[in-house]
Each structure stands twice: as C-alpha cells, then as structure tokens.
C-alpha atoms as a PDB file:
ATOM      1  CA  UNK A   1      62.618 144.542  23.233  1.00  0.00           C
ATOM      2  CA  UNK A   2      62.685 144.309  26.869  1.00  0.00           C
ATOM      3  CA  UNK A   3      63.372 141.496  28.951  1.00  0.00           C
ATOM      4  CA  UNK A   4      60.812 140.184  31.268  1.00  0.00           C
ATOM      5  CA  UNK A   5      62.159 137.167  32.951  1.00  0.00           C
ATOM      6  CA  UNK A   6      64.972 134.841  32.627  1.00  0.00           C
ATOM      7  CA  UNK A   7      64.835 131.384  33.589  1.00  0.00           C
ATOM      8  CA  UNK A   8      67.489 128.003  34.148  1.00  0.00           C
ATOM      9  CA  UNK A   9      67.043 125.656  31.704  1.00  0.00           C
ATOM     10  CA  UNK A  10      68.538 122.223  33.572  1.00  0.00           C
ATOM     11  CA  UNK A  11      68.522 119.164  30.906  1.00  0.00           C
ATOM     12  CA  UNK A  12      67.667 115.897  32.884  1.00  0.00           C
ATOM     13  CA  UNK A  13      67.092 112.479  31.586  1.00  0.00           C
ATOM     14  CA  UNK A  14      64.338 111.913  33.513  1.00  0.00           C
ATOM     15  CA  UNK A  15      61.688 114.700  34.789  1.00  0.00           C
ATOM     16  CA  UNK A  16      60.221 112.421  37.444  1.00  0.00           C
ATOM     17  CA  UNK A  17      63.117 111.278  39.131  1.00  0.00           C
ATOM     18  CA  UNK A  18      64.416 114.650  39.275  1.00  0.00           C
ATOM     19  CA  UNK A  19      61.170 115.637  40.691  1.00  0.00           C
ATOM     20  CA  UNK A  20      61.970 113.924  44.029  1.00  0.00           C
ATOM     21  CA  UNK A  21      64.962 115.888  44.332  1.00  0.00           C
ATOM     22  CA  UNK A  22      63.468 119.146  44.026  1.00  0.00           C
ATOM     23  CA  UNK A  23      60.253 119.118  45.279  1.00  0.00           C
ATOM     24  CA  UNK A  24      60.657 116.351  48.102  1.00  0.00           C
ATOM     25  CA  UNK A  25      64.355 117.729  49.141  1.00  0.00           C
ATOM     26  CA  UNK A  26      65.226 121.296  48.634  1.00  0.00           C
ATOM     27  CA  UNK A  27      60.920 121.644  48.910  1.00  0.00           C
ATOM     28  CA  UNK A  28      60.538 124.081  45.725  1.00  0.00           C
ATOM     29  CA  UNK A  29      56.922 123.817  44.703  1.00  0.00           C
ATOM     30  CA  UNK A  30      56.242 122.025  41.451  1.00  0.00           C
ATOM     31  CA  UNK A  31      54.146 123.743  38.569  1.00  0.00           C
ATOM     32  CA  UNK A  32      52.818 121.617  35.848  1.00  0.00           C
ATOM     33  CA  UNK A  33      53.165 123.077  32.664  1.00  0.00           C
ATOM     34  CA  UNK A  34      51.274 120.595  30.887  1.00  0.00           C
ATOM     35  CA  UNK A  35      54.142 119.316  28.983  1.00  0.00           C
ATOM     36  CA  UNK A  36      55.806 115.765  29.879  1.00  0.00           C
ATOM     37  CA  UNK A  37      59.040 117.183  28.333  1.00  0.00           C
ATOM     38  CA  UNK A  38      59.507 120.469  30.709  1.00  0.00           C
ATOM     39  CA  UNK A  39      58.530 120.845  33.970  1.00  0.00           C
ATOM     40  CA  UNK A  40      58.769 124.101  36.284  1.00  0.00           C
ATOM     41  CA  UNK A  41      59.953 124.438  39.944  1.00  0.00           C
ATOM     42  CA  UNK A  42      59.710 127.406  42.050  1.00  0.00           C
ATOM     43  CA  UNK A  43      60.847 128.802  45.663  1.00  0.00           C
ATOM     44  CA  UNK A  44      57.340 129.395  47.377  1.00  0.00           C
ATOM     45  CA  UNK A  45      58.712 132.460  49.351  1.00  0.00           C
ATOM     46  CA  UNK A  46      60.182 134.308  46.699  1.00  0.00           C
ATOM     47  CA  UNK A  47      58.909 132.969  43.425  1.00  0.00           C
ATOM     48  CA  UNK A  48      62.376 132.301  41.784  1.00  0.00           C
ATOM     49  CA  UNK A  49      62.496 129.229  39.550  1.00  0.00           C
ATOM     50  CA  UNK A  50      63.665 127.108  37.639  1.00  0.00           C
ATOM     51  CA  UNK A  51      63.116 124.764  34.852  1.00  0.00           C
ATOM     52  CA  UNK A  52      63.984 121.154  33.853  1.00  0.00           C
ATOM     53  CA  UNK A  53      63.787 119.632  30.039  1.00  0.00           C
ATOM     54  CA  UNK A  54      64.503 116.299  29.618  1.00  0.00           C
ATOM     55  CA  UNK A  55      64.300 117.100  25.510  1.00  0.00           C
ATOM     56  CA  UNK A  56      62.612 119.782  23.813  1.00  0.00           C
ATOM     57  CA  UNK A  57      59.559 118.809  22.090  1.00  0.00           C
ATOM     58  CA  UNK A  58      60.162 121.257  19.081  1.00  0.00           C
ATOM     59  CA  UNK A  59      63.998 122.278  19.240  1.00  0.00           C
ATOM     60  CA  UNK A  60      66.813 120.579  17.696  1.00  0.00           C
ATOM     61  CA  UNK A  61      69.030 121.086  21.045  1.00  0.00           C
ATOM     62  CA  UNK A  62      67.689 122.230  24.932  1.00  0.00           C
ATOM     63  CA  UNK A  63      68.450 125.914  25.828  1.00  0.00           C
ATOM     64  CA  UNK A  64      70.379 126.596  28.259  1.00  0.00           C
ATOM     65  CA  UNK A  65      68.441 129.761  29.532  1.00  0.00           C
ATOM     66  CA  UNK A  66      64.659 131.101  28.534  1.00  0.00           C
ATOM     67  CA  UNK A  67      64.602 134.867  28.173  1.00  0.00           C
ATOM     68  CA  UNK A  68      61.111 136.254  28.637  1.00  0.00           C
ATOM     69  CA  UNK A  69      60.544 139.029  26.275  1.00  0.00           C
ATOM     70  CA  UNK A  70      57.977 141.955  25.527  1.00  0.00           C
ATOM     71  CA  UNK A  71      58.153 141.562  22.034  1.00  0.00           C
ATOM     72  CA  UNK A  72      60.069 138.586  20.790  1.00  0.00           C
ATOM     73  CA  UNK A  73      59.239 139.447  17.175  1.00  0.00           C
ATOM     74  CA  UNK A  74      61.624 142.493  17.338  1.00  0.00           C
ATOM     75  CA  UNK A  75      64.265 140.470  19.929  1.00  0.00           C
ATOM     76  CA  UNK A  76      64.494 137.607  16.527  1.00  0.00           C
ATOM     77  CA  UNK A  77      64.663 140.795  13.911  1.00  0.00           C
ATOM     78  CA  UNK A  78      67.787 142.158  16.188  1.00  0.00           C
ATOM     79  CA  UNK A  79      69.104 138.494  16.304  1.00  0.00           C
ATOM     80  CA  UNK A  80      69.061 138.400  12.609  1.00  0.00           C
ATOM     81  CA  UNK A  81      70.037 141.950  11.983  1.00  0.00           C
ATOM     82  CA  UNK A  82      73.625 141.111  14.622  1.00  0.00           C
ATOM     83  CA  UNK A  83      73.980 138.044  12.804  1.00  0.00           C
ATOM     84  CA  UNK A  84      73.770 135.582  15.657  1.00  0.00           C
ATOM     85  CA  UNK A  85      72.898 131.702  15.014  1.00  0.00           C
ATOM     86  CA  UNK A  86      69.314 131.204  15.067  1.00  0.00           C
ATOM     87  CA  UNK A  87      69.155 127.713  16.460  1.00  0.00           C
ATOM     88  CA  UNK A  88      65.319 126.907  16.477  1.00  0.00           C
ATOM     89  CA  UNK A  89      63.630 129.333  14.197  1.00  0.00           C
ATOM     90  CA  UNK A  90      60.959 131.811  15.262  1.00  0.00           C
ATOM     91  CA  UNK A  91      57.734 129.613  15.768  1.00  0.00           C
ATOM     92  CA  UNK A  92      54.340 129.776  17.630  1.00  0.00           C
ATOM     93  CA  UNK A  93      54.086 126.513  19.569  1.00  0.00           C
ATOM     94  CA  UNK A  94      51.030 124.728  20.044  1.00  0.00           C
ATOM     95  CA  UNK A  95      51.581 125.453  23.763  1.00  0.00           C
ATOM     96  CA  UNK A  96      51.032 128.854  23.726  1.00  0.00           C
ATOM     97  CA  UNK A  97      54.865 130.431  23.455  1.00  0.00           C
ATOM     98  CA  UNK A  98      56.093 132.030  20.736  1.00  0.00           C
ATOM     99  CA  UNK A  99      59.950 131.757  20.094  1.00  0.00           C
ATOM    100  CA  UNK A 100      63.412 131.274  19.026  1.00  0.00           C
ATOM    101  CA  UNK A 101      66.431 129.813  20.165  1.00  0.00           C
ATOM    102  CA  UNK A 102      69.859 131.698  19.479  1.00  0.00           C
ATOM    103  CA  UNK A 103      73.566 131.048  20.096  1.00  0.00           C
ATOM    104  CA  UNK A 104      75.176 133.614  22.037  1.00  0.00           C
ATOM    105  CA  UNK A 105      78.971 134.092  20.719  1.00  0.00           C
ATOM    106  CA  UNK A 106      80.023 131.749  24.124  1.00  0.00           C
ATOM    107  CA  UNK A 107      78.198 129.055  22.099  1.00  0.00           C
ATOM    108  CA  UNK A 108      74.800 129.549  24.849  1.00  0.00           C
ATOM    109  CA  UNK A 109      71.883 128.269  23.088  1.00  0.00           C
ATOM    110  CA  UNK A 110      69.030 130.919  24.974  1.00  0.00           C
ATOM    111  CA  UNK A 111      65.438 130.581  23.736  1.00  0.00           C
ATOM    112  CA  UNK A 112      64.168 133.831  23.384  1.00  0.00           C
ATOM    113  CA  UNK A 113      60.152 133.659  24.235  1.00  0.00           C
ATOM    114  CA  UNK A 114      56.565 135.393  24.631  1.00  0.00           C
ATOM    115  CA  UNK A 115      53.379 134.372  25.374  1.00  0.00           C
ATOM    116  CA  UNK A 116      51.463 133.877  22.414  1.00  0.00           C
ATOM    117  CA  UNK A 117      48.884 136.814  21.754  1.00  0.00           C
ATOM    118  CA  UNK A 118      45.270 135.700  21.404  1.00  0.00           C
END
C-alpha cells in the first residue's frame, strides 16, 4: 500500500454556511463533489485542500483525515492483520470510493480510500 494523498476532514453543521467562509473569505475554490453531505475546497495556486462533512452519508462517525491509497484492499488486510478498530467496514460506495474507516491507537478515526476500479 502506498499513500497517495491525505486530506482534512473538518465536521460542520452546516456545508453552506461554511461555504461563505471559505470560498468568499480565505477565497479557496469550491469543488462539488456531488454529495450534499461533503464538500471539497482547494487553494487555486497550489492545489492543497481540504474537506468539510457535515455527516457521513454511510459511516457511523466522520473521519477525521482521508488517506488516499494505491490499493486500499491490502491497506484494510494490514488494518486487520495489526488489529486496529475497523470503524466503517471496507465498502464500495455508490459514489465511486472504495473504503474503510480505522481508529488509529490516538483514537483518530482516518478513512482509508481508493477510487473505485471500473
């Protein structure tokens, strides 16, 4: 497994009124993900980002980070085989990620994802 990208996870009660904040004010550039539960924002010049959840759609709790991964598959079997808390089990989400959340020993729920193959 090799990680690809990893990403801040900010929980929000409300995705639109945040959006003001960080679109309008700090002027990251908003990217629709095509979700009304998540919601990315990124710095134009750079392409650094991050993401706000106002409650996961399939999860029992929000992460805290998303970990990009080359093979998630082999990242959960690792998980397993360490004996960390799988939080959110490995699932292919109608949206096109596969994943899994796990609890790092600090108690960080991280959701370990991939793009779907086709």
């Amino acid at each position: 497994m090799r990680v690809i990208r990893v990403t801040i996870d900010l929980t929000v009660p409300d995705i639109e009124e945040a959006r003001a904040f960080y679109s309008d004010y700090l002027g990251l550039a908003g990217e629709d993900l095509g979700l009304d539960w998540v919601t990315r924002f990124v710095v134009p010049s750079s392409g650094e980002h991050i993401q706000l959840v106002s409650r996961d759609a399939a999860a029992p709790e929000n992460p805290l980070l998303t970990v990009k991964v080359d093979d998630v598959d082999d990242a959960y079997a690792q998980a397993r085989r360490r004996g960390y808390e799988i939080v959110h089990p490995l699932s292919t989400e109608p949206w096109g990620i596969r994943r899994f959340f796990v609890r790092a020993p600090d108690g960080t729920v991280i959701n370990i994802a991939a793009l779907r193959e086709p």
